[in-house]
Every structure is written in C-alpha cells, then in structure tokens.
Protein backbone atom coordinates (compact mmCIF):
# COMPACT_ATOMS: atom_id res chain seq x y z
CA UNK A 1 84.23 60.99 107.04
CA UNK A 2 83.89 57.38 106.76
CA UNK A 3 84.05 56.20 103.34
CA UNK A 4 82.66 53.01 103.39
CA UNK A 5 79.73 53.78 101.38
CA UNK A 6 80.27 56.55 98.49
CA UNK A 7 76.54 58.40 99.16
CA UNK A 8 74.73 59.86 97.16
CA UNK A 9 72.81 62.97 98.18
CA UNK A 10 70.30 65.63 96.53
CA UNK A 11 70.48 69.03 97.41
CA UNK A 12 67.56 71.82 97.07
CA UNK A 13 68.04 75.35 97.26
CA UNK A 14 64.73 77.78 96.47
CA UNK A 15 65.40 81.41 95.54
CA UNK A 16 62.67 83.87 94.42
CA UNK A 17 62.79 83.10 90.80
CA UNK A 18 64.77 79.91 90.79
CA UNK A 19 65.31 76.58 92.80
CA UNK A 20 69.12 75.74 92.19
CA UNK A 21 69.78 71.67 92.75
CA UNK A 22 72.82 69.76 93.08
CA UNK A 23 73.87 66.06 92.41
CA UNK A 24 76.67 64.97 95.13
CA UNK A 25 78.23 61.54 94.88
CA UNK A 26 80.03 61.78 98.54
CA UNK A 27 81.53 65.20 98.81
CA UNK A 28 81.96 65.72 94.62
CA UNK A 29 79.46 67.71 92.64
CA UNK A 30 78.61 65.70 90.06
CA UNK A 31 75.78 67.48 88.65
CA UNK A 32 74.14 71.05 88.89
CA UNK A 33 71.23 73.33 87.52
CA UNK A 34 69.63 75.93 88.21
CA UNK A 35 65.83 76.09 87.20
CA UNK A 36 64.87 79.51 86.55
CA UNK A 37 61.03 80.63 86.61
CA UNK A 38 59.47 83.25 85.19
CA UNK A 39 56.94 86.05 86.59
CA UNK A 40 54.15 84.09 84.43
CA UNK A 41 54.31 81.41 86.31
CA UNK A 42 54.69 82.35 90.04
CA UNK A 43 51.73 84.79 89.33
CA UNK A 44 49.39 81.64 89.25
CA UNK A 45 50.29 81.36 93.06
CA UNK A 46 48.10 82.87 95.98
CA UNK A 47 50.77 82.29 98.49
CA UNK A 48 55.09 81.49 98.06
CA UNK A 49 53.78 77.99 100.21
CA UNK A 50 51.67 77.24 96.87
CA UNK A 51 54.38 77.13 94.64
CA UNK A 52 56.26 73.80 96.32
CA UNK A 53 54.48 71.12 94.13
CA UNK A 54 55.20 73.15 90.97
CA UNK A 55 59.04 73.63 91.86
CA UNK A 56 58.66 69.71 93.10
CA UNK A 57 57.60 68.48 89.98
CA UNK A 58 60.24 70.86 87.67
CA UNK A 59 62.91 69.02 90.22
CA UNK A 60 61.73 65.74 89.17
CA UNK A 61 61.70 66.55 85.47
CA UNK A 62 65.13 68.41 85.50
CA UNK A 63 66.87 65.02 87.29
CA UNK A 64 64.68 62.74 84.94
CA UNK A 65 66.10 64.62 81.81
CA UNK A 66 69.76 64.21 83.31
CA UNK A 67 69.43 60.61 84.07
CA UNK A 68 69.25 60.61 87.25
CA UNK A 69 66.93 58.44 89.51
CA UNK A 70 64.87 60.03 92.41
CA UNK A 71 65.55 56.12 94.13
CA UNK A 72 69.41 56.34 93.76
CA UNK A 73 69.95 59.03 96.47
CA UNK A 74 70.28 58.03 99.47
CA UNK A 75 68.97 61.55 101.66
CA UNK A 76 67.32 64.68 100.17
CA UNK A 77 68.77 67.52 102.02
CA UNK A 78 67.39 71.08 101.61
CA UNK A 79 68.44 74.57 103.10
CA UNK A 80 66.35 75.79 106.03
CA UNK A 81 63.53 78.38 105.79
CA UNK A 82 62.97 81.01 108.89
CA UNK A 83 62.45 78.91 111.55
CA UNK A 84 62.26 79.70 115.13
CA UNK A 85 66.30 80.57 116.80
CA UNK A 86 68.28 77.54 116.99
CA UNK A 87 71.57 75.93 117.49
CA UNK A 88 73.82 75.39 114.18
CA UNK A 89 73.54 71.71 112.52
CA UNK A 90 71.74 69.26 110.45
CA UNK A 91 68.26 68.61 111.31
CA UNK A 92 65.88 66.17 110.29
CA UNK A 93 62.89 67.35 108.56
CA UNK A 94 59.70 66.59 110.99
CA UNK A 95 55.73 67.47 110.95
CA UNK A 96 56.81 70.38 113.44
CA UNK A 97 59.52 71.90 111.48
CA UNK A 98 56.99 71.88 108.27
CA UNK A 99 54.06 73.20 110.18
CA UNK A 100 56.09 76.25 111.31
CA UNK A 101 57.29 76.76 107.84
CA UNK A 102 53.87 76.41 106.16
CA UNK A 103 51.52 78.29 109.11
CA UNK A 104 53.56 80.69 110.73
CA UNK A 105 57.05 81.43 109.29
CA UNK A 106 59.08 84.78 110.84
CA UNK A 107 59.28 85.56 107.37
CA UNK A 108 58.41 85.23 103.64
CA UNK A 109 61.02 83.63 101.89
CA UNK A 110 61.82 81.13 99.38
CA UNK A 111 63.83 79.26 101.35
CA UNK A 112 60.90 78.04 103.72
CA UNK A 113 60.04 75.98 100.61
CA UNK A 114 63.04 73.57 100.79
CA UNK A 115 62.08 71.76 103.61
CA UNK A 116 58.60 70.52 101.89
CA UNK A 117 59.95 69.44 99.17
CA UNK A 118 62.69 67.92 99.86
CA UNK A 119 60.59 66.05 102.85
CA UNK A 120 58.03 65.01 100.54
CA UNK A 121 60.70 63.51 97.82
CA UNK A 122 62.12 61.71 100.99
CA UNK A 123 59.12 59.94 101.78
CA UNK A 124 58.49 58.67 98.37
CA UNK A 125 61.83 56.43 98.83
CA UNK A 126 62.17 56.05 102.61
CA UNK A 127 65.58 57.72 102.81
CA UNK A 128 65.80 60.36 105.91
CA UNK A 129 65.64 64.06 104.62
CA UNK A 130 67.32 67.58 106.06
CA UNK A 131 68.28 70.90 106.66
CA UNK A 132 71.42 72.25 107.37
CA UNK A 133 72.43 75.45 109.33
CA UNK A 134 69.18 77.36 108.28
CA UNK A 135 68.87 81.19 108.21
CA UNK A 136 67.29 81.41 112.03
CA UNK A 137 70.52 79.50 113.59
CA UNK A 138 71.46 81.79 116.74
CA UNK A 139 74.07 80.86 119.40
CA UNK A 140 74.50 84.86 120.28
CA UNK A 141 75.31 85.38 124.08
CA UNK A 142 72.73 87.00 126.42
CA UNK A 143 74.87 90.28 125.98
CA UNK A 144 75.19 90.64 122.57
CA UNK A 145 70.64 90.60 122.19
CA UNK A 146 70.58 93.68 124.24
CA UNK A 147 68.97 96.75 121.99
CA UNK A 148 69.31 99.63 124.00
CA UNK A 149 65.47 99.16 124.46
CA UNK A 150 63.81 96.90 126.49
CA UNK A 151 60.63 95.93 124.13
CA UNK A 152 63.15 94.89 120.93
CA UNK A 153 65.90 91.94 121.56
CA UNK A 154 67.97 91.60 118.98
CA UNK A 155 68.01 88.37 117.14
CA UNK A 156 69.91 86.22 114.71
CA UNK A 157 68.59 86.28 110.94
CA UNK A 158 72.00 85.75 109.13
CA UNK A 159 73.74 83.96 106.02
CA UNK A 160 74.34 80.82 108.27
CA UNK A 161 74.53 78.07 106.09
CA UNK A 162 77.51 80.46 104.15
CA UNK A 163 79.17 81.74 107.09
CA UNK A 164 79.41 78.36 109.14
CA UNK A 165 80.57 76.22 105.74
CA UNK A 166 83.53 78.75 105.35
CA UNK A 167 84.28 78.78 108.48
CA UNK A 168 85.14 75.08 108.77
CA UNK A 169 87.06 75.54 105.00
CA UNK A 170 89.11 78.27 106.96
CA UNK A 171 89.86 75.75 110.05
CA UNK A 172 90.40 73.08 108.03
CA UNK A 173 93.12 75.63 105.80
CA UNK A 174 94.55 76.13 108.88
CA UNK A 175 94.64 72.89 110.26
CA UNK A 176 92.80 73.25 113.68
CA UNK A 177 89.11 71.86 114.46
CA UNK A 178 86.75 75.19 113.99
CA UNK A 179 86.08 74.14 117.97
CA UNK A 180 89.34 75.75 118.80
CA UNK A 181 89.69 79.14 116.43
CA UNK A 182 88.38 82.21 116.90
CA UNK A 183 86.85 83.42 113.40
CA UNK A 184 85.74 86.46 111.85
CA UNK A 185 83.53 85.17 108.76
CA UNK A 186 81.75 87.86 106.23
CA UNK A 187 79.26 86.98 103.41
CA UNK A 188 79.01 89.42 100.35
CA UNK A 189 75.67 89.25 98.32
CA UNK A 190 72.61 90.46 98.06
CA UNK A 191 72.59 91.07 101.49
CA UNK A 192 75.66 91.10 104.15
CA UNK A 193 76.24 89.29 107.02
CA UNK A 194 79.51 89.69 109.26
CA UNK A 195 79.82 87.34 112.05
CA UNK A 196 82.31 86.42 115.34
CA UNK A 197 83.11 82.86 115.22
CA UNK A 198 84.31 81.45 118.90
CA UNK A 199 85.59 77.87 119.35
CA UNK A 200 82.84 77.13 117.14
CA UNK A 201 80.21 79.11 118.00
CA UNK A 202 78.72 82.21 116.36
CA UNK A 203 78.47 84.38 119.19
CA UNK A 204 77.28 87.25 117.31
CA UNK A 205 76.12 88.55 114.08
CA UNK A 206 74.49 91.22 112.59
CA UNK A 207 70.72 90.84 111.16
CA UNK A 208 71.28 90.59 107.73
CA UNK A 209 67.95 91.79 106.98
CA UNK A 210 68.06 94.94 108.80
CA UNK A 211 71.67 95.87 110.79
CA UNK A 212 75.36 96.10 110.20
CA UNK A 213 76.60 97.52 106.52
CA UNK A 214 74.27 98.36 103.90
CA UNK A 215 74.50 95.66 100.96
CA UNK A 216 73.46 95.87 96.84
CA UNK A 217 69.52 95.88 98.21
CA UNK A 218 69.42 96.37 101.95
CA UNK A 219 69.80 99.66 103.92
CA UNK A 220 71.85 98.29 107.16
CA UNK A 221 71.43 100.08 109.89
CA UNK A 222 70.45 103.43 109.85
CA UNK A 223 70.25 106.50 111.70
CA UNK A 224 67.14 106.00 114.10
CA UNK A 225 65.72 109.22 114.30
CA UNK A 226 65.43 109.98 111.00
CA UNK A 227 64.26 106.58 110.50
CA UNK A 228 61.35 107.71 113.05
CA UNK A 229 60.79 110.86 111.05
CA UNK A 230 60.14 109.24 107.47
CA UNK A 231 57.49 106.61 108.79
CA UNK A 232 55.66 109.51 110.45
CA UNK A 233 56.03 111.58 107.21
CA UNK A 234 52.75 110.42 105.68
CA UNK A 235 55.11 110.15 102.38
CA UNK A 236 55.32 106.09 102.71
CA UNK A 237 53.17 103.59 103.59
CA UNK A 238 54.84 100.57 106.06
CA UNK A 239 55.37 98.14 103.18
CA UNK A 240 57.25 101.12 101.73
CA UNK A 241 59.11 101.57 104.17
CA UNK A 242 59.87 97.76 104.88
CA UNK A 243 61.24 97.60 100.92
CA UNK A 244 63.31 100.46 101.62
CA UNK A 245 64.92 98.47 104.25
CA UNK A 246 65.20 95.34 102.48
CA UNK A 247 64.67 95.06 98.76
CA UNK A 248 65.14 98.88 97.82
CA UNK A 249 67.78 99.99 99.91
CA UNK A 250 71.69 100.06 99.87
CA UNK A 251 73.24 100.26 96.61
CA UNK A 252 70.27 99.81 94.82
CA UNK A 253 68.76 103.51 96.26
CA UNK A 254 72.21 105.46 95.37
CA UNK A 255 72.57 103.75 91.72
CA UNK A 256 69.02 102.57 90.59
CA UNK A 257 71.03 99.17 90.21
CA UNK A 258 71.60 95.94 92.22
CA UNK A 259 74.34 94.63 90.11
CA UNK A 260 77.91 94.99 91.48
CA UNK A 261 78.91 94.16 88.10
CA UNK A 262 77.32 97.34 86.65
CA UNK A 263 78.84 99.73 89.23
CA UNK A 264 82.30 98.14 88.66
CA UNK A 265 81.89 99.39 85.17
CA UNK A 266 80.30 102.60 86.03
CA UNK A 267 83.77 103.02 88.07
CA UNK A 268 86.18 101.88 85.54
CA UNK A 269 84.42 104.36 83.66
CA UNK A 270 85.46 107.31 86.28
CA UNK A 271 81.83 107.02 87.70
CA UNK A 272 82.80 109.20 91.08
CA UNK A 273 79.50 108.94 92.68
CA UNK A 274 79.19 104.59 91.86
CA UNK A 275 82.96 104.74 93.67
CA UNK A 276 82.14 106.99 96.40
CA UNK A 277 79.13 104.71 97.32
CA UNK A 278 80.48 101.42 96.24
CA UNK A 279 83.93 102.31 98.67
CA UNK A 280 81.45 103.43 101.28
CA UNK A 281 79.94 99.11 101.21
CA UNK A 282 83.54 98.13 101.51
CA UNK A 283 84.40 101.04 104.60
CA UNK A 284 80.92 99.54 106.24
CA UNK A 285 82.10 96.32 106.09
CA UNK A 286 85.19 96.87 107.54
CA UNK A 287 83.68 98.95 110.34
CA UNK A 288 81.37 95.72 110.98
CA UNK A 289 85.20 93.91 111.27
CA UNK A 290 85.77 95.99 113.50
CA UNK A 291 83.35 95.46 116.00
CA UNK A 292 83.52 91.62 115.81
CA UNK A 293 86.85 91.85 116.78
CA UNK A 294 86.35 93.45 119.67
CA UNK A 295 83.54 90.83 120.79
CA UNK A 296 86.10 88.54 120.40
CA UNK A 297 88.75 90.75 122.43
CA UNK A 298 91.13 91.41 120.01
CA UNK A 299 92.06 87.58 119.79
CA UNK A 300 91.27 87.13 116.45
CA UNK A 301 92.96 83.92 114.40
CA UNK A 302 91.72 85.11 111.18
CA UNK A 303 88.89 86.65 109.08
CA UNK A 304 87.38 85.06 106.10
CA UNK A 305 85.74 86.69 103.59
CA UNK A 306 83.18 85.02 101.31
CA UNK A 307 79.83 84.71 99.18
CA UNK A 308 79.79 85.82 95.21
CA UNK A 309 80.69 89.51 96.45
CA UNK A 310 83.88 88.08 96.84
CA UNK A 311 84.55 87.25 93.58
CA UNK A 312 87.61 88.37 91.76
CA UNK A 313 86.08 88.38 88.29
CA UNK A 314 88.47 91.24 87.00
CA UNK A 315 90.70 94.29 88.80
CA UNK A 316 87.63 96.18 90.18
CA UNK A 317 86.60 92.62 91.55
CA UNK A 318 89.69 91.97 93.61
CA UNK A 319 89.69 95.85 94.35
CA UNK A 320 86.63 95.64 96.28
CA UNK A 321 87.99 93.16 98.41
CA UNK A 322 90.80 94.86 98.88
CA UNK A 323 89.15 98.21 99.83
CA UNK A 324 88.25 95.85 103.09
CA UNK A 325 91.58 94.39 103.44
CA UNK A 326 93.47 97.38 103.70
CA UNK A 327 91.32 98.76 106.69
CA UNK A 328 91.41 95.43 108.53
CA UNK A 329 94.69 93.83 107.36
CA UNK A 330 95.89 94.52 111.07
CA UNK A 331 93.69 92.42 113.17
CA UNK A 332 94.37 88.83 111.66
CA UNK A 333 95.58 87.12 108.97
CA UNK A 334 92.96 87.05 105.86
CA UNK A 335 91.44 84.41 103.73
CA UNK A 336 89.29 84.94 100.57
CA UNK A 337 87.25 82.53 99.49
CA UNK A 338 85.39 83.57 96.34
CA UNK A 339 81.83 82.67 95.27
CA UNK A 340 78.62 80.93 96.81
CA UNK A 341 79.54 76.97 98.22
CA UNK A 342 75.89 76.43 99.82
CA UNK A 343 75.26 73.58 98.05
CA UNK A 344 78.13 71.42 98.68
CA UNK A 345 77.46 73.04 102.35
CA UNK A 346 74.11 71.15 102.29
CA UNK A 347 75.30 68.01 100.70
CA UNK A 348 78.32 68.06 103.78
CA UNK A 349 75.96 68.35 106.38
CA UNK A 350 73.79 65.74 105.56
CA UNK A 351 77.16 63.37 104.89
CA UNK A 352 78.17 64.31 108.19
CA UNK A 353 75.14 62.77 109.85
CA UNK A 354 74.85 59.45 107.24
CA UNK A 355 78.39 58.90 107.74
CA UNK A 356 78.17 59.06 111.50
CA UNK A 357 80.88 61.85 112.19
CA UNK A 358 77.65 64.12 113.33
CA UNK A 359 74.77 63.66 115.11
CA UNK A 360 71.51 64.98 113.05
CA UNK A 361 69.12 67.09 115.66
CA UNK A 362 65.47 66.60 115.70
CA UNK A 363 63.16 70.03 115.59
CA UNK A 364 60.96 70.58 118.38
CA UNK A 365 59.39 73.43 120.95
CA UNK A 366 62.74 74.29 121.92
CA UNK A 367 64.66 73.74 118.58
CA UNK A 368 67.34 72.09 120.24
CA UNK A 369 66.81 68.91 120.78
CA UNK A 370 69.55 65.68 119.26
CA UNK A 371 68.96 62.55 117.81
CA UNK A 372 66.78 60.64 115.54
C-alpha cells in the first residue's frame, strides 16, 4: 500500500439497534464506538430509511465529543446495504446505488443505511465516499444457482464483507496472493455463512438468510415438505413464518435464547439438551465444509474460520470450534481467526482504492462497472 500519505478514513457500520464507527489513521484503529439506541427512539420512525439523519447526526456528535474533525478524513467509507448481485470490491457511493437502497432494497436491513450517510458526510467535505464488499456480492458459477426448480435461482445474500477480509488475512498468513488459493472461509454469528473461495473468487455460498446450517436465530435449510405443510397449516401467518426462518429460528427455537454465551453455561452446567443442539450448529457447519470442498474438488489449501462465533472466550468457546475441527481436520489445514474485523475491512478497502493498489468500481444497471 503506498505510504506516502498516512490517510485518514471514517468507517460506518448500522446494526438494528446500534451504528458502530471507527477512526483509522492508515490501516490502525485509532478510535472506536459503538452508539447504541434504544426502542424509544427508533419507534419515532415510519420506515428503517427514516432513521439515517438521526444516526447521522449521533455520528457527528459522538466524533465531535472525541475530538475528532468531520474535515480531517480524507473518505467516509460505509458497509453496503442489499443491493442488486455484484462483483466483490470497493464502490463508490452514486445517486443509483442510493436510489436502490432508499426505493427498492431486496431487503430490510440496517445496513442499507450506511451508504446515505456516509455519502451525505462525504459531500459536506468533498472527499469521495464507499462501500466495500456489501452483503449482495455474488461471483457464484452458473451451476452452483441451479434450485432443483426452475421458477427459484439461487442467489448470493452472504457475510461478504467478513468472509472476503479473512480470506485475504489467511493468504496473506500464508504468503500467496488470495488470486492463487483455494479457500474455504466460514462466518459464525448471528447468522452463518460458509463459502468456497477460488483464486479469488467466491464461487459459492450458502444464503445466509435462509440455507446451509442453522445459526443462534436462523433456521438454515430445512426439510421442504414439511416446510410446505406448516404454511398451509392455517397455524401461522407468512410474516410468521418468515421470522421463523430468520429471526426466530435456529438456536433461538430449541433454547428460547440467542446468546451462545448462555448455552455455553447451560452446558458447563450438564445442560444435555443446550449440548445436543449446540453440537448439532457445529455438525451443520461442518457438513456445509463439506460440501464446499467438494465444489472446489477436493483441492482445498485451507479453511478459515471466523466472525465472534469464533471466539475462544473460555473452554466451551474453543470447544465449539473444535467440535468443527475434528469433523473437517482432514480436508486442509485450519486457521481460526476469532472475532468480528469488518471495520478495519471497510477502512482497507477504501485505502486500497486512495492508495492506488485497487481500482474503486462505479454502481450502475449492471453493478459491474470500474472506475471513477
């Protein structure tokens, strides 16, 4: 990365009840906080688009407070909503990206905030502002979006902005560019994605909002049929059913609880139903392994595991982990690296493309377009 100029770089990452930001002078953290908001105040909103100039102006006062200068930074970078599918990078924030986001997003999330905001912060001090490797970024082959029925293609809604950062920490471990490894790279949290990393594409994922191994609040995929028979139950309404999928399922249906932590203490307590379930996560996950490896034909340099369900807070911490070792142990080499780095992640890929090592991409109709 050239290092003629140390810059300095904002980074904006909405969640549901908080927007985390980060302070980056180059590639150091030098500052972080995350601004939590209550249920009070997100009430007041009609719509999750409202909420931007009230999470804007809490950004403002949080970096005010901590001395900082909206004027110092030199780019505004924030993680990417659900866009349309598009390649991995750093993108420039344009009128198109933030029309999508604000009109017609694929879904409700927080994250379609970012972009807004950190746009709109931009243009108060003429410095260029981004996204980096947002949630919709899909480079799966023709094959792998085949269904098994011709009316649903299988898409790309994954944890990419996680899975393509530790992918390039693994390559970089190794020492060879992530253009020439083959990678399988898993992200524990809230929800789960496991991915197949080919000289540096992501040639297939699972949906992390609705396939591949059941996580703290999401269901994975499921047995169809039965799947058929609850919605035509009369017992749940669709929005039921869609929170059962994502937001009520997975852990969170077997234990009434979300919290890994909890269930770690349930089992150190000799809890056999919290291990049964939580073992079943780890044999889902491993399963998921599995099958990436054989997209990638067995040739497999090595799989990295990340995201704060990797975290090795205590025994039952590194346990889990291990649960999914010991099943996949035999395919590559392993590398574990604990806890969430999306922030730096951001910061990076906006220092890629002021530094000149990467070219930023410009949104359009096809998503895929380069250059300023």
């Amino acid at each position: 990365m050239n290092k003629e100029k140390n810059f300095k770089v904002l980074a904006i990452n909405p969640g549901s009840t908080s927007t985390a930001i980060a302070v980056f002078q180059g590639d150091r953290e030098i500052f972080h906080k995350t601004i939590r908001h209550s249920v009070e105040e997100l009430k007041n909103f009609e719509k999750l688009f409202d909420q931007h100039l009230f999470r804007q102006r809490l950004i403002l006062q949080t970096l005010e407070e901590n001395h900082f200068s909206l004027a110092d930074f030199d780019a505004i970078v924030g993680r990417g909503g659900l866009l349309s599918p598009l390649p991995s990078g750093t993108y420039y924030i344009n009128d198109i990206m933030l029309e999508e986001l604000r009109e017609r997003p694929r879904l409700e999330h927080a994250s379609n905030l970012a972009a807004q905001i950190a746009y709109e912060l931009a243009q108060r001090i003429n410095v260029p502002s981004f996204i980096v490797d947002p949630v919709a970024v899909d480079e799966i082959e023709p094959i792998a979006r085949i269904s098994g029925l011709p009316e649903i293609e299988r898409d790309s809604l994954s944890h990419a902005l996680s899975l393509k950062a530790a992918a390039r920490k693994a390559a970089q471990e190794i020492g060879q560019p992530y253009q020439e490894l083959n990678l399988i790279v898993v992200h524990l949290g809230g929800g789960i994605s496991v991915s197949a990393h080919q000289k540096g594409k992501m040639i297939d994922v699972n949906n992390a909002s609705s396939e591949g191994p059941f996580s703290p609040e999401r269901s994975g995929t499921l047995p169809v049929l039965e799947v058929i028979k609850m919605c035509y139950s009369g017992q749940y309404t669709l929005p039921e059913m869609q929170k059962k999928v994502m937001g009520k399922g997975g852990i969170v249906a077997y234990l009434g609880t979300n919290n890994t932590l909890e269930v770690e203490q349930r089992i150190a307590q000799r809890d056999k139903k919290a291990e049964l379930i939580y073992r079943a996560m780890a044999y889902q996950i491993a399963k998921c392994i599995g099958e990436m490896a054989t997209v990638l034909k067995g040739n497999v340099d090595r799989i990295v595991i990340t995201g704060n369900g990797a975290g090795e807070k205590g025994a039952l911490g590194s346990t889990f982990v291990n649960w999914i070792k010991e099943r996949v142990c035999f395919i590559a080499p392993i590398l574990v690296y604990p806890g969430s780095e999306e922030m730096k992640a951001l910061a990076l890929g906006a220092l890629r493309v002021l530094s000149g090592e990467e070219e930023g991409r410009v949104y359009g109709n096809s998503g895929n377009s380069t250059g300023r």
